[in-house]
N, C-alpha and C. Protein backbone atom coordinates (compact mmCIF):
# COMPACT_ATOMS: atom_id res chain seq x y z
N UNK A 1 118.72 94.43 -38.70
CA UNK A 1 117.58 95.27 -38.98
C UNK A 1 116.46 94.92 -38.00
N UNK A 2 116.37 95.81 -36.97
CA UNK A 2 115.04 96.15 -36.63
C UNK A 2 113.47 95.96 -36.88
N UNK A 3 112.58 95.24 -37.07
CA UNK A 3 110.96 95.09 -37.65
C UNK A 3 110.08 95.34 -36.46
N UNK A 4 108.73 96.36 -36.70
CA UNK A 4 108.29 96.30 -35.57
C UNK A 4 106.74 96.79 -36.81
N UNK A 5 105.98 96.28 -36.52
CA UNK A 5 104.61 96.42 -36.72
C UNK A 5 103.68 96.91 -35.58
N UNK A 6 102.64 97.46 -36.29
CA UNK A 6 101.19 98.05 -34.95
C UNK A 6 100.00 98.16 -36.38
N UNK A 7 98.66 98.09 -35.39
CA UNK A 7 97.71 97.86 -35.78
C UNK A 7 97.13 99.28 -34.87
N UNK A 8 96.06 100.03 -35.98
CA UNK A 8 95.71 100.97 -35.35
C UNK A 8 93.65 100.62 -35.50
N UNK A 9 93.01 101.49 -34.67
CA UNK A 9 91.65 101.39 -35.28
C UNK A 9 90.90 102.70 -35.38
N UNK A 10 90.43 103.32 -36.33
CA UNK A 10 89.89 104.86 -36.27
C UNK A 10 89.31 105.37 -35.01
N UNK A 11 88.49 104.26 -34.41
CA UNK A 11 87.50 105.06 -33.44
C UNK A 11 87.59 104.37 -32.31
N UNK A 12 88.49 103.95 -32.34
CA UNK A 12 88.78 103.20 -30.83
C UNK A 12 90.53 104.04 -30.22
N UNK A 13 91.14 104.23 -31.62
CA UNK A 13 92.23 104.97 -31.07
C UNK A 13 93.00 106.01 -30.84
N UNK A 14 91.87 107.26 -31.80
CA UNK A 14 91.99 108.51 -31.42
C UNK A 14 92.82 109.21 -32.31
N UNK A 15 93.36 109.54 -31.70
CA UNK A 15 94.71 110.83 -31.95
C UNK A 15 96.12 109.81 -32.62
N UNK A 16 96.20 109.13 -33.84
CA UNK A 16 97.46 108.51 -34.07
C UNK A 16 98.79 108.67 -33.92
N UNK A 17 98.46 110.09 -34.41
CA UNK A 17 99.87 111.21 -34.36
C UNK A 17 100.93 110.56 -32.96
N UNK A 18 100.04 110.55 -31.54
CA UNK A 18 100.85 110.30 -30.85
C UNK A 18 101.45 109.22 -30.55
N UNK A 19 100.72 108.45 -31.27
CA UNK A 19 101.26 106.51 -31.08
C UNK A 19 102.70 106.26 -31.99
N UNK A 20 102.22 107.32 -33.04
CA UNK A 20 103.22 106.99 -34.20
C UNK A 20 104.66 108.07 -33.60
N UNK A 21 104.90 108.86 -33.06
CA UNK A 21 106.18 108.83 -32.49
C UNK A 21 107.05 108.33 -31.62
N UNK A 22 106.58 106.92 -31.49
CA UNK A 22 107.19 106.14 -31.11
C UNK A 22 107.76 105.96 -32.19
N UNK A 23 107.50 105.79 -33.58
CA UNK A 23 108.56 105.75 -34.68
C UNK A 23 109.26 106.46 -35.46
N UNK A 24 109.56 107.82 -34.41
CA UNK A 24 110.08 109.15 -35.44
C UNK A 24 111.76 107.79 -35.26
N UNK A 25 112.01 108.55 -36.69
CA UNK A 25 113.44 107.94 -36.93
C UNK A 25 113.59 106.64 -37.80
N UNK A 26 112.45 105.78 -37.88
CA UNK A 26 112.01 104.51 -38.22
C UNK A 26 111.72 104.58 -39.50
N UNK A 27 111.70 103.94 -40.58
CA UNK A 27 111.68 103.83 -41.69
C UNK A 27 110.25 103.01 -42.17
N UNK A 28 108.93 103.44 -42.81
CA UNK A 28 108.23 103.18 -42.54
C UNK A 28 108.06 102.14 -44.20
N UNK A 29 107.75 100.66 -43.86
CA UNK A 29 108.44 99.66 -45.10
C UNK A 29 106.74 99.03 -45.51
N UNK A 30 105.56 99.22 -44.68
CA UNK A 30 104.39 98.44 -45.00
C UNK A 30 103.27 99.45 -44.25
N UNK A 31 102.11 99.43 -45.07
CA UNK A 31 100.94 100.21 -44.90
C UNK A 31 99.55 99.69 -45.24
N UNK A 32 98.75 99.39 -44.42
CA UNK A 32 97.63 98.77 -45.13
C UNK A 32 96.57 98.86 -44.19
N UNK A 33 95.07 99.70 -45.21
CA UNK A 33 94.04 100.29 -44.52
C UNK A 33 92.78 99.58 -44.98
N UNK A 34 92.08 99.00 -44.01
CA UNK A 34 90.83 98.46 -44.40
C UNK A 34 89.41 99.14 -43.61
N UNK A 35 88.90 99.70 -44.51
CA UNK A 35 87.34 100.43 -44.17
C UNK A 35 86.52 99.13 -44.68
N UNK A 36 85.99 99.11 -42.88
CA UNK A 36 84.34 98.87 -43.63
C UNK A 36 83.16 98.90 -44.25
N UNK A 37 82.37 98.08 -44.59
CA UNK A 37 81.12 98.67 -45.61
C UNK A 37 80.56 99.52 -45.31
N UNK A 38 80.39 99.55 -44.26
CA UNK A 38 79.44 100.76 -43.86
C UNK A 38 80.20 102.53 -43.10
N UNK A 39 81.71 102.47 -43.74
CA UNK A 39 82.20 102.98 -43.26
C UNK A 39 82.30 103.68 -42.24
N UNK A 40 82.11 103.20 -41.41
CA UNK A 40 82.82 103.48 -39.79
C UNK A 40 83.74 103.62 -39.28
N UNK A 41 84.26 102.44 -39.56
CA UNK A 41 86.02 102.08 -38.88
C UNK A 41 86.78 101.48 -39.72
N UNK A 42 87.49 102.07 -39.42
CA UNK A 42 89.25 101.68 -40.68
C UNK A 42 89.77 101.36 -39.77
N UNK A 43 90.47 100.36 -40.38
CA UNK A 43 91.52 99.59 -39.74
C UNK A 43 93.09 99.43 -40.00
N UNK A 44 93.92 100.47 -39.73
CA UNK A 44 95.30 100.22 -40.01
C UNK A 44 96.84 99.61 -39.73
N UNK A 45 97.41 98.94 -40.61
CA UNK A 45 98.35 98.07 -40.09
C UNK A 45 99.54 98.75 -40.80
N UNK A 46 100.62 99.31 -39.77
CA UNK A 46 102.19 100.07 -40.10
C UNK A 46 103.10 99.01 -39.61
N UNK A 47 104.09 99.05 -40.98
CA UNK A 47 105.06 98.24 -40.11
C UNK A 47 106.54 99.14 -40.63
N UNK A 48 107.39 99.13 -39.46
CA UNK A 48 108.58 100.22 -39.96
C UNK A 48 109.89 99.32 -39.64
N UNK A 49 111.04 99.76 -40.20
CA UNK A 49 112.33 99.37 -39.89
C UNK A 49 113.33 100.17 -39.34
N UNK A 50 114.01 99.52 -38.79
CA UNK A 50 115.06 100.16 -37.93
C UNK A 50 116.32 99.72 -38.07
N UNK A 51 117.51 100.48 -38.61
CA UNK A 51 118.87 99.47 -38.63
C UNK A 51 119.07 99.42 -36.95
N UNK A 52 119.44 98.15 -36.88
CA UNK A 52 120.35 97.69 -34.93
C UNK A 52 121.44 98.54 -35.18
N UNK A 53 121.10 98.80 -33.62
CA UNK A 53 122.73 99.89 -33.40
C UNK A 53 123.58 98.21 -33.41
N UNK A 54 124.69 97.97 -33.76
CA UNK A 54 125.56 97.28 -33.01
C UNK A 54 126.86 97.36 -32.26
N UNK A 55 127.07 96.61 -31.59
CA UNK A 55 127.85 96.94 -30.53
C UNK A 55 129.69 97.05 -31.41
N UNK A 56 130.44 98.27 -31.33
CA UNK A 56 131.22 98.31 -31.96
C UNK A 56 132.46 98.17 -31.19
N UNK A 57 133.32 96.67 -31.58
CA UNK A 57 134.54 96.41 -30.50
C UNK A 57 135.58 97.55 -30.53
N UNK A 58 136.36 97.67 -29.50
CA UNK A 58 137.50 98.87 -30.07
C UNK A 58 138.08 98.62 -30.90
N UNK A 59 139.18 99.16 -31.50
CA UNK A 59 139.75 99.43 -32.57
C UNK A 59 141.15 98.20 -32.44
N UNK A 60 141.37 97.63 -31.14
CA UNK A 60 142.90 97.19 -30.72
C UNK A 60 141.91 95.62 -31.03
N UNK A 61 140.39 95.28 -30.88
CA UNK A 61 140.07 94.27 -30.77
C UNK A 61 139.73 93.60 -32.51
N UNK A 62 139.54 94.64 -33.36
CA UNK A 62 139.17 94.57 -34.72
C UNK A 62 140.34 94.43 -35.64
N UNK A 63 141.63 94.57 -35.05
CA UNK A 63 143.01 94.82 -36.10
C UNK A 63 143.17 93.49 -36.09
N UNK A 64 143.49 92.84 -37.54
CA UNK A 64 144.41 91.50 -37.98
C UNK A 64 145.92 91.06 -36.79
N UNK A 65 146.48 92.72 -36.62
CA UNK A 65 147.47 92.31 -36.01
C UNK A 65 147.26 92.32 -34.42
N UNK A 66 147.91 91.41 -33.87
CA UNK A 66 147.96 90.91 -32.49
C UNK A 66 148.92 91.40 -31.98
């Protein structure tokens, strides 16, 4: 399994939409938004999962028989 986290900031980073398709496909497992007092800037932290492709031996390398 795959883990990949990002930290975003309201007004420093714009347009999210486009940061976050870097994770179309990704399974999104943690979310957490902190506004300040004086609400200005929020601060957000995504973290998503990904199953690993793994590498699949052939079929002659996976059989019991030799």
């Amino acid at each position: 399994m795959m883990t990949r986290c990002t930290q975003f900031e309201s007004i420093t980073d714009g347009n999210m939409n486009e940061d976050l398709e870097t994770y179309d496909g990704w399974k999104m497992i943690y979310v957490s938004e902190y506004t300040t007092t004086n609400k200005v800037n929020t601060s957000i932290v995504m973290c998503f999962e990904k199953e690993q492709m793994s590498q699949k031996l052939p079929p002659r390398l996976t059989s019991i028989y030799r």
